[in-house]
C-alpha atoms as a PDB file:
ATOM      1  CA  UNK A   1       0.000   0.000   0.000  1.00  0.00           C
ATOM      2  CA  UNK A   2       1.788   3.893  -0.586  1.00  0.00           C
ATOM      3  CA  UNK A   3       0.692   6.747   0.464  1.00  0.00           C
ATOM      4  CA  UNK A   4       1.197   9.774  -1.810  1.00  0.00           C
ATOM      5  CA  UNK A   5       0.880  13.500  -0.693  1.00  0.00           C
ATOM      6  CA  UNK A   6       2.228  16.159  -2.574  1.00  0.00           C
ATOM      7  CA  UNK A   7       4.774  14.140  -4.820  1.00  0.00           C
ATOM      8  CA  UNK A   8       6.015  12.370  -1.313  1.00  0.00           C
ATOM      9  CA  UNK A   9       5.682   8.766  -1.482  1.00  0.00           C
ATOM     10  CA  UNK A  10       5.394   6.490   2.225  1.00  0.00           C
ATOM     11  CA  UNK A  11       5.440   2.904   1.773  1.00  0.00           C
ATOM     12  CA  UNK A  12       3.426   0.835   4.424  1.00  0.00           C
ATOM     13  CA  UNK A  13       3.922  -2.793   4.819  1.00  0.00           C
ATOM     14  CA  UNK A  14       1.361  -5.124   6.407  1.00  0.00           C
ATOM     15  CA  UNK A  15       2.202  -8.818   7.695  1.00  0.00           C
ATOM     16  CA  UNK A  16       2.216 -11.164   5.408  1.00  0.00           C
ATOM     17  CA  UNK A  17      -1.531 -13.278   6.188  1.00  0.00           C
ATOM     18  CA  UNK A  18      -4.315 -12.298   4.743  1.00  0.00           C
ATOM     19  CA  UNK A  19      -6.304  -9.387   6.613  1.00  0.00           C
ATOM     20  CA  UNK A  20      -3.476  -8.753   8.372  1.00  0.00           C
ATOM     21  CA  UNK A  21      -5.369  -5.143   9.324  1.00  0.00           C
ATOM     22  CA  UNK A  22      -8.356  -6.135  10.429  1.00  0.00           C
ATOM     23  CA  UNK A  23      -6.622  -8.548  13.306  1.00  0.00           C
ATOM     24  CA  UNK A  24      -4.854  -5.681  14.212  1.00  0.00           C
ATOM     25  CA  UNK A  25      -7.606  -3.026  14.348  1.00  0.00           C
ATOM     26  CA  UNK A  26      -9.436  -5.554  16.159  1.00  0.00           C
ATOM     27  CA  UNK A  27      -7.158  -6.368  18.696  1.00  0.00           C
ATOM     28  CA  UNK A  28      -6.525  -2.953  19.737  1.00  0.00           C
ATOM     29  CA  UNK A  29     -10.137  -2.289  19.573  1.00  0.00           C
ATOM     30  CA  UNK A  30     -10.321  -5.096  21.875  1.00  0.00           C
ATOM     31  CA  UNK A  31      -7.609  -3.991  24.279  1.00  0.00           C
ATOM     32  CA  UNK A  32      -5.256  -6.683  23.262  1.00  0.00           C
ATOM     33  CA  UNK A  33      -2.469  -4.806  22.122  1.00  0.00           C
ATOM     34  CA  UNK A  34      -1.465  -1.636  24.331  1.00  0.00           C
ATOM     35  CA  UNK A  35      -0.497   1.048  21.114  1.00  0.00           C
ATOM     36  CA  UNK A  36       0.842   3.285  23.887  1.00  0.00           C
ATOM     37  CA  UNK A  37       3.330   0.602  24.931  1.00  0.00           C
ATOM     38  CA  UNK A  38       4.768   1.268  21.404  1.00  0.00           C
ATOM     39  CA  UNK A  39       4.674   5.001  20.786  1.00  0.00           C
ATOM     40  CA  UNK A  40       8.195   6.465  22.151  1.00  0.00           C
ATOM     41  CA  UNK A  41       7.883  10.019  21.089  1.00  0.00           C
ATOM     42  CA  UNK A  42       5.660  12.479  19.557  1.00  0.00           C
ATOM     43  CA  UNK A  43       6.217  15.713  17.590  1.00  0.00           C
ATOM     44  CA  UNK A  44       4.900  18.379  15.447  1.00  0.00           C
ATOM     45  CA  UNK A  45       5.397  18.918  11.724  1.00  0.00           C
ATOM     46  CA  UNK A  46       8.845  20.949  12.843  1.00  0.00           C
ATOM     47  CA  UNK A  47      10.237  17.576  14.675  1.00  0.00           C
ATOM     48  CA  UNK A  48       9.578  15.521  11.669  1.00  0.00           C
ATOM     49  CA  UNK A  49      13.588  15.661  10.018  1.00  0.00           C
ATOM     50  CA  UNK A  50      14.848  14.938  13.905  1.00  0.00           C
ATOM     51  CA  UNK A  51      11.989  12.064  14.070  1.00  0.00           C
ATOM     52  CA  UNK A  52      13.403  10.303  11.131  1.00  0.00           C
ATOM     53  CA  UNK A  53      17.063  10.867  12.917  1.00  0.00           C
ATOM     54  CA  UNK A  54      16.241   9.166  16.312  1.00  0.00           C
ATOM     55  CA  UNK A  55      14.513   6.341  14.447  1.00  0.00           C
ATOM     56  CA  UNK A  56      18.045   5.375  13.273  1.00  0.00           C
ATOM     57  CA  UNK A  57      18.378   4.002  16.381  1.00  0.00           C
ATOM     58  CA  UNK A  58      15.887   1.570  17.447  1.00  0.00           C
ATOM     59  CA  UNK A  59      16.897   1.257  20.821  1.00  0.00           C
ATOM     60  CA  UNK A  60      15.783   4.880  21.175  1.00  0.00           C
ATOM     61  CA  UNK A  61      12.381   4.567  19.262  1.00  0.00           C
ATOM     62  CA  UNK A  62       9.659   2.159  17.919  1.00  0.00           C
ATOM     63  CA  UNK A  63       6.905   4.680  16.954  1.00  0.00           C
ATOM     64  CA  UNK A  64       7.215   8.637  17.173  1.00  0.00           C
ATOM     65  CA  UNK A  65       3.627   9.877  15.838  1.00  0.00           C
ATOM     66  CA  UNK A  66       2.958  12.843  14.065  1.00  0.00           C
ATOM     67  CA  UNK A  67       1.062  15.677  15.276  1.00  0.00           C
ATOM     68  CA  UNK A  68       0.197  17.972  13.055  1.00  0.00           C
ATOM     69  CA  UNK A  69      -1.432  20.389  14.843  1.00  0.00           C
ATOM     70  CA  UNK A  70       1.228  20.417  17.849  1.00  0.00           C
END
């Protein structure tokens, strides 16, 4: 699946079963899977080039989300 906005392309990979989403979704939904346990930072659209830096390292971060309105 990609992602395009603005001529920037994201490429998102998915496990490799079939509806490999919808288990997910569902098992947050459901409490299974603790998202916050894997979200390590967060910043706004200025901490997006030192995001990508820190995720070099991934015993600094997993997951740094996005905010765009932060």
């Amino acid at each position: 699946m990609v992602g395009q906005f603005r001529m920037i392309a994201i490429n998102f990979g998915h496990g490799s079963y079939d509806r490999a989403y919808d288990t997910v979704l569902r098992r947050l939904a459901d409490g299974e899977i603790d998202a916050e346990a894997i979200i390590t930072g967060r910043v706004g659209l200025d901490g997006v080039a030192d995001a990508f830096q820190a995720l070099r390292d991934p015993g600094e971060h997993i997951k740094i989300l996005v905010l765009p309105n932060a």
